[in-house]
Protein backbone atom coordinates (compact mmCIF):
# COMPACT_ATOMS: atom_id res chain seq x y z
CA UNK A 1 20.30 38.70 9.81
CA UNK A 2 19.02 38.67 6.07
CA UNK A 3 16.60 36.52 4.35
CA UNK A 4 19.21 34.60 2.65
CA UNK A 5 20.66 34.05 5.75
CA UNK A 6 17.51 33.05 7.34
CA UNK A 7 16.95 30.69 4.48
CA UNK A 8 20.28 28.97 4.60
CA UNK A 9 19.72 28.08 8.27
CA UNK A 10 17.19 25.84 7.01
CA UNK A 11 19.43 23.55 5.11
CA UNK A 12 21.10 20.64 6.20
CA UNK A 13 24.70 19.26 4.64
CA UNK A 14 23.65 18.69 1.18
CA UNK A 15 19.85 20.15 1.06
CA UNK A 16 18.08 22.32 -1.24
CA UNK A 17 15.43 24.81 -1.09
CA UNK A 18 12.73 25.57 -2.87
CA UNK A 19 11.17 28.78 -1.42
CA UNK A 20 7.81 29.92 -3.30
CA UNK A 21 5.51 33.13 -2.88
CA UNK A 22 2.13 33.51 -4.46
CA UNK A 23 -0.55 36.05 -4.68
CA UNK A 24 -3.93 35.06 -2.72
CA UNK A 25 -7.26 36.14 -4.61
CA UNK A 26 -8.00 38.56 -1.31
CA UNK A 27 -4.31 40.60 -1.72
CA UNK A 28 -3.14 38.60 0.53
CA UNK A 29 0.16 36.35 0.07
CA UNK A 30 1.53 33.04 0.90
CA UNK A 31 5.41 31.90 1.69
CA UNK A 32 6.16 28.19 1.14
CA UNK A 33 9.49 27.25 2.39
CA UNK A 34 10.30 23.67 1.02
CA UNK A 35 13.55 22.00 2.02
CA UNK A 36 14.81 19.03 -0.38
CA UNK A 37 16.58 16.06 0.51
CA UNK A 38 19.72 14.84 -0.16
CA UNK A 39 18.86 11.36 0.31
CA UNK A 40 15.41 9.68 -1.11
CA UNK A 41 12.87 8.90 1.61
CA UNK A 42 12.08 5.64 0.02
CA UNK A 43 14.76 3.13 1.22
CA UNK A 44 13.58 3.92 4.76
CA UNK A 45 11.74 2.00 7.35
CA UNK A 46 10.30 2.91 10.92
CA UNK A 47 11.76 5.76 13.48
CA UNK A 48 14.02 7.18 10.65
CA UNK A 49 11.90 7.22 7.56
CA UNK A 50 8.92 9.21 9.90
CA UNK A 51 11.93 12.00 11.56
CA UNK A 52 12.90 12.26 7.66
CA UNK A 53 9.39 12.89 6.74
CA UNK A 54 9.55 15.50 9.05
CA UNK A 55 12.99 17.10 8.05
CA UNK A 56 11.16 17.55 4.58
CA UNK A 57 7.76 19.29 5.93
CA UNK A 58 7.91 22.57 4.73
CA UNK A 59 7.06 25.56 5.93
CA UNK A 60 4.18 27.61 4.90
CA UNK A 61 2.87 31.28 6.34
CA UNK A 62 -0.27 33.00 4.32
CA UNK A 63 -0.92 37.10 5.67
CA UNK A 64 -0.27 40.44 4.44
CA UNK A 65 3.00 41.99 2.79
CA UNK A 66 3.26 43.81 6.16
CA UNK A 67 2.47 40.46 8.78
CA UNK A 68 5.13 38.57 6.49
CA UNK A 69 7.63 41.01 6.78
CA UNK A 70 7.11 40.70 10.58
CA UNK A 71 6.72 37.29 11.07
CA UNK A 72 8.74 35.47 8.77
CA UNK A 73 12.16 35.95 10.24
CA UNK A 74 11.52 34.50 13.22
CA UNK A 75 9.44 31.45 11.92
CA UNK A 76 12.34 30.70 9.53
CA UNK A 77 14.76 30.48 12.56
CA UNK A 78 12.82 28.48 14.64
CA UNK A 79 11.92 26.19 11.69
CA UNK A 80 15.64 26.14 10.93
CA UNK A 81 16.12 24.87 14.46
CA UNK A 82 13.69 22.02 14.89
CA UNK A 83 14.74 21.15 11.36
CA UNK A 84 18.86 20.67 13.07
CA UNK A 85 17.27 19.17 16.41
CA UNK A 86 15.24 16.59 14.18
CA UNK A 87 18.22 16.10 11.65
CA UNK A 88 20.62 14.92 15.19
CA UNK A 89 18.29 12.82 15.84
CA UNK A 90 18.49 10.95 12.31
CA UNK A 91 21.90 10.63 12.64
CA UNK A 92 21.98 9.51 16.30
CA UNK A 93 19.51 6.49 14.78
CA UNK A 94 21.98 5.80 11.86
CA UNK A 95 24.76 5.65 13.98
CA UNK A 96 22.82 3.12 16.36
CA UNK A 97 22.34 1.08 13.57
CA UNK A 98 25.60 1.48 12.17
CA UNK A 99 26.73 0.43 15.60
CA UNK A 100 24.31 -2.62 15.95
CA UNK A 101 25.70 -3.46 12.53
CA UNK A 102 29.10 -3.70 13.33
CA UNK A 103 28.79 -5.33 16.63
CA UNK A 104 26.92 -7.96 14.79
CA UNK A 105 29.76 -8.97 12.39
CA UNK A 106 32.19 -8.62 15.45
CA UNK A 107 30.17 -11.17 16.79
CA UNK A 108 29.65 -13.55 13.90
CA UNK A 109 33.16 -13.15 13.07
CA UNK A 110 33.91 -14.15 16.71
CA UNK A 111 32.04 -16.92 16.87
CA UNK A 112 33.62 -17.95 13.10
CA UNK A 113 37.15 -17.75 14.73
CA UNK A 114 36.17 -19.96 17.62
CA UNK A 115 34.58 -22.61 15.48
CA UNK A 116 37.72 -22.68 13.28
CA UNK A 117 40.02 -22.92 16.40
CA UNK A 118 37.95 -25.55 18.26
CA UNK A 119 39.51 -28.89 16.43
CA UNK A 120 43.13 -27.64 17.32
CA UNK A 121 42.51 -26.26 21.09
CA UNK A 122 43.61 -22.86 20.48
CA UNK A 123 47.21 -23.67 18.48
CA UNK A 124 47.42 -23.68 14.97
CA UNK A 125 48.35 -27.33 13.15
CA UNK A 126 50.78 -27.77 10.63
CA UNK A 127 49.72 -29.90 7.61
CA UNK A 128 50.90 -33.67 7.89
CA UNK A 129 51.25 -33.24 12.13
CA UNK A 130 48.35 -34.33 13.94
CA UNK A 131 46.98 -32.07 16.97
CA UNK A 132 47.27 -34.07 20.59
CA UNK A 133 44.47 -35.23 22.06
CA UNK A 134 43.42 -32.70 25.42
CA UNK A 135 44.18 -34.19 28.49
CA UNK A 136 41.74 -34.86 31.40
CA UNK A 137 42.74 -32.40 33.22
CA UNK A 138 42.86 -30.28 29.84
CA UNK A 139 39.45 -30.65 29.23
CA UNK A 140 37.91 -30.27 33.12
CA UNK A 141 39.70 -27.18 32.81
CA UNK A 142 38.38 -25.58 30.17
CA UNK A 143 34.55 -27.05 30.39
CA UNK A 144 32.46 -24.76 32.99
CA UNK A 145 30.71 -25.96 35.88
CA UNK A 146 27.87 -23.78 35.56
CA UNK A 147 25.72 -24.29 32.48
CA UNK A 148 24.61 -20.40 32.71
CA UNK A 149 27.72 -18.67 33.31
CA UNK A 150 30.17 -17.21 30.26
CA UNK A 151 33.23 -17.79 32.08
């Protein structure tokens, strides 16, 4: 596998990379492997903004020419790896939310429809007719015994 390769295994869907190599003053050098975001860290709160923090951590290896050479390969895969396993994990927390989210306006819609359909017992009422008053047993029926139970 290539650098480039190695390099591209970094990225998520929509990343960059900034990859950086500098001289040391003792001959040494040192790699810095920065991934960029797609999205802005700022508009985060809580579990996601700190795993984003981490997807943009770079990576960064100081040795000789030779150790590099040696070394780097494998570092970028595993870093490339971690960086996927963290990036699931983002998305399985958006998509939690995303799911909380719409089971919340399920609800609040249900609760909205039953509100509106109280006053007519469940049938619709055309303008000008007037909805019948429930009978007894209408009303025993549909009022539960049990003060704790849904049904």
């Amino acid at each position: 596998m290539g650098l480039i390769e190695q390099l591209a295994g970094v990225l998520g869907d929509g990343e960059r990379l900034r990859f950086e190599l500098a001289r040391n003053g003792d001959g040494g050098l040192t790699v810095m492997v920065q991934p960029l975001l797609a999205k802005p860290l700022n508009d985060l709160a809580g579990d996601t903004a700190a795993l984003r923090a981490a997807l943009a951590m770079p990576l960064r290896i100081t040795g000789t020419t030779a150790d590099l050479d040696a070394r780097l390969p494998a570092l970028l895969v595993t870093y490339g790896e971690r960086r996927h396993d963290v990036g699931g994990k983002v998305a399985a927390l958006d998509a939690l939310r995303e799911a909380g989210k719409a089971g919340a306006r399920l609800a609040d819609q249900v609760e909205k429809d039953a509100r509106g359909k109280a006053p007519s017992a469940g049938r619709n009422v055309a303008l000008g007719e007037t909805a019948a008053a429930p009978t007894p047993a209408a009303s025993q029926a549909t009022i539960p015994t049990d003060p704790h139970s849904l049904f």
